[in-house]
C-alpha atoms as a PDB file:
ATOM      1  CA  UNK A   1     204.221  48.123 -36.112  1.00  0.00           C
ATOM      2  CA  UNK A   2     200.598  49.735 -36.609  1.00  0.00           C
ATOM      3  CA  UNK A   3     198.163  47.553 -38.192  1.00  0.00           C
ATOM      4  CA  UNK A   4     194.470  48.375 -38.923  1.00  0.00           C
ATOM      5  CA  UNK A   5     192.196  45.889 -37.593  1.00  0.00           C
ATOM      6  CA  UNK A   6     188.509  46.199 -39.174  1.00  0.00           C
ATOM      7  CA  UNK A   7     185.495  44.177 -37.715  1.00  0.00           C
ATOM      8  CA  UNK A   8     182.059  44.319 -38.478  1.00  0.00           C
ATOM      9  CA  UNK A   9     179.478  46.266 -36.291  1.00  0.00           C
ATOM     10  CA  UNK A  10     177.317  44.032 -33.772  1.00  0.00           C
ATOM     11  CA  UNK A  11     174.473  42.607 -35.554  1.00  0.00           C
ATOM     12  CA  UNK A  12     171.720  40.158 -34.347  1.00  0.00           C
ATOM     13  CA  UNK A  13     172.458  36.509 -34.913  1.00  0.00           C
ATOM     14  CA  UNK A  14     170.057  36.280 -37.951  1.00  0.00           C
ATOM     15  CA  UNK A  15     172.476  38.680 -39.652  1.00  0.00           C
ATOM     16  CA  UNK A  16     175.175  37.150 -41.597  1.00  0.00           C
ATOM     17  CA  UNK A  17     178.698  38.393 -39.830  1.00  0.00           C
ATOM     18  CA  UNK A  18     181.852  39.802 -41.734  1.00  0.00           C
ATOM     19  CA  UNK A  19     185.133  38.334 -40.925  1.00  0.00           C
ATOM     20  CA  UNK A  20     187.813  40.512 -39.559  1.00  0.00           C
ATOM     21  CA  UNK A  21     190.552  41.742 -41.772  1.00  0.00           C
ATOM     22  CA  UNK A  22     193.932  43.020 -40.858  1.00  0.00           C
ATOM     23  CA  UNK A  23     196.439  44.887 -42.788  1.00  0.00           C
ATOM     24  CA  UNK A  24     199.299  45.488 -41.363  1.00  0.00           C
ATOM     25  CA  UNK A  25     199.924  48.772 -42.894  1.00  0.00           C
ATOM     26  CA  UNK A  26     203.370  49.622 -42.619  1.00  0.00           C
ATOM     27  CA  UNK A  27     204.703  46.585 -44.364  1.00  0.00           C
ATOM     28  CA  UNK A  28     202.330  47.034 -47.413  1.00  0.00           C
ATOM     29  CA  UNK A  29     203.669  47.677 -50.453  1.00  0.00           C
ATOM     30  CA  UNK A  30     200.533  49.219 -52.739  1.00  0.00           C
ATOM     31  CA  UNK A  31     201.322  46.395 -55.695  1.00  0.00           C
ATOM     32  CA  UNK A  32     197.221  46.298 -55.518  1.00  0.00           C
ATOM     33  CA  UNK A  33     197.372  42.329 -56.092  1.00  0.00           C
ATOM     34  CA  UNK A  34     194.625  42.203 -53.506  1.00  0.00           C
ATOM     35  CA  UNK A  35     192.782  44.532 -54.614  1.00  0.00           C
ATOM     36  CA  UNK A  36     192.657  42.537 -58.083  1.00  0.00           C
ATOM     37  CA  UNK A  37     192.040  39.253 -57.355  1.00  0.00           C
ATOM     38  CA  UNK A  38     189.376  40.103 -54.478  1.00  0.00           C
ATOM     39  CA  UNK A  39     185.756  38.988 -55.874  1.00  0.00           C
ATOM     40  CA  UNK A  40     183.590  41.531 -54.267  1.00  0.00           C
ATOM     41  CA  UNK A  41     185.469  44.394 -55.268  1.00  0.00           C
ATOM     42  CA  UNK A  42     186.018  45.688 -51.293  1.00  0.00           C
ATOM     43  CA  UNK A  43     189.817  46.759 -51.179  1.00  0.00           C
ATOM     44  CA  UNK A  44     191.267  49.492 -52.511  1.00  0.00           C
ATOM     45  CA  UNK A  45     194.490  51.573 -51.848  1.00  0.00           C
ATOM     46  CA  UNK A  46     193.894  54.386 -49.125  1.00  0.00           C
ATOM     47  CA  UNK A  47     195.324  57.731 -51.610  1.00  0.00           C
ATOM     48  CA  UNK A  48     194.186  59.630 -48.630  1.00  0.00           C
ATOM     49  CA  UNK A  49     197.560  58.722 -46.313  1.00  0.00           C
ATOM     50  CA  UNK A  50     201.006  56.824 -46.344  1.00  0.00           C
ATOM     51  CA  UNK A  51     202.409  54.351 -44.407  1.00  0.00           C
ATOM     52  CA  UNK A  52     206.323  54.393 -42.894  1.00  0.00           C
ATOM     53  CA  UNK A  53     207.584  52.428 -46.391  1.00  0.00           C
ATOM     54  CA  UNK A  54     206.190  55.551 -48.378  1.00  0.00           C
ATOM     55  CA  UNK A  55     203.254  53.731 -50.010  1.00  0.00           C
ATOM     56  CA  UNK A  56     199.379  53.847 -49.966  1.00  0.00           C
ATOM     57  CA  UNK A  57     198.037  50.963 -47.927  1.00  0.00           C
ATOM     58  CA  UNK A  58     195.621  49.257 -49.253  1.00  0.00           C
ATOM     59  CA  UNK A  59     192.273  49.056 -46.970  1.00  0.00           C
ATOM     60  CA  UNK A  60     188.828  47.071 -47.030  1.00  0.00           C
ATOM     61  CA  UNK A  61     185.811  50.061 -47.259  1.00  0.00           C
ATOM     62  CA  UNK A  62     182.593  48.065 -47.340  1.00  0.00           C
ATOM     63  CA  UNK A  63     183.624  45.163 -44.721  1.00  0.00           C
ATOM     64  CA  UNK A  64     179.902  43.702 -44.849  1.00  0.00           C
ATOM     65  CA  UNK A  65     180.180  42.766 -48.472  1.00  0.00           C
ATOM     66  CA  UNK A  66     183.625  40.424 -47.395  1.00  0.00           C
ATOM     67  CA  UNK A  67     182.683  36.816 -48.303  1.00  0.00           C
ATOM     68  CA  UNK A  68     186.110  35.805 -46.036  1.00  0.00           C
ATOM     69  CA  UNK A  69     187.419  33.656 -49.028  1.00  0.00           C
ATOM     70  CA  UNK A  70     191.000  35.352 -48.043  1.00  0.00           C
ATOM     71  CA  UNK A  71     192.219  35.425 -51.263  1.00  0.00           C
ATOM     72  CA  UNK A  72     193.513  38.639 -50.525  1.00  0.00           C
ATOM     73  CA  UNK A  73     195.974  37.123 -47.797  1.00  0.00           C
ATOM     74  CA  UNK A  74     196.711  34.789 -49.946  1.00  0.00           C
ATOM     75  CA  UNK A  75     198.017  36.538 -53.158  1.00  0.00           C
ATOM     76  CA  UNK A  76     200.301  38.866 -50.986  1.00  0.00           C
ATOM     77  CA  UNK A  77     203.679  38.625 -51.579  1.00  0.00           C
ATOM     78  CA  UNK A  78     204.557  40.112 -48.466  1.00  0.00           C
ATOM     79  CA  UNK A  79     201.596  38.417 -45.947  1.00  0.00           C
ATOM     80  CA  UNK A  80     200.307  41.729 -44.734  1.00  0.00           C
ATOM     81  CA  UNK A  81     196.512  40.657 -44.751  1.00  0.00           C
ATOM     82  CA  UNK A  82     195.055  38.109 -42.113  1.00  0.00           C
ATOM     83  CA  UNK A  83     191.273  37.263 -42.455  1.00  0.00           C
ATOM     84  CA  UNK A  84     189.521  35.217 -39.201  1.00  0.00           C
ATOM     85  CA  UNK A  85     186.112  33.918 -40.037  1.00  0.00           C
END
C-alpha cells in the first residue's frame, strides 16, 4: 500500500524540527476533515493526482509550519495520517 512519508530537511539543532507526517494515500478518502480542523492551514487535497480508491489525497505542502498537534490523525475517520514528534 503506498504511503507518502514527509520529513523535514536537516537543520542545525537551534532550529526548531517538523514532525513527520504520513498519509497513507491509497486509503484516503478526500472528505478534507483534516484539512479543516488543521490550525496552521498546511494540508490540502493533491488535485494534481489520484490514488487507487479514485480520490485526491490529501498532502501536507509547507511541513515546517506543522506544530505536530496531530489533530489531523485524529479527526480521520479512516486513520490514514500518523504524526511522530
Amino acid at each position: 500500500m503506498p504511503t507518502t512519508t514527509l520529513s523535514p530537511p536537516a537543520s542545525s539543532a537551534r532550529e526548531r524540527s517538523a514532525p513527520e507526517v504520513i498519509f497513507a494515500e491509497d486509503l484516503c478518502k478526500g472528505c478534507e476533515l483534516c484539512i479543516t480542523i488543521c490550525p496552521t492551514k498546511i494540508l490540502k487535497l493533491d488535485t494534481t493526482r489520484v490514488n487507487s480508491r479514485g480520490y485526491h489525497p490529501a498532502i501536507v505542502y509547507n511541513l515546517m509550519e506543522c506544530s505536530g498537534c496531530a489533530s489531523c490523525a485524529k479527526i480521520c475517520p479512516d486513520s490514514v495520517i500518523t504524526v511522530r514528534r
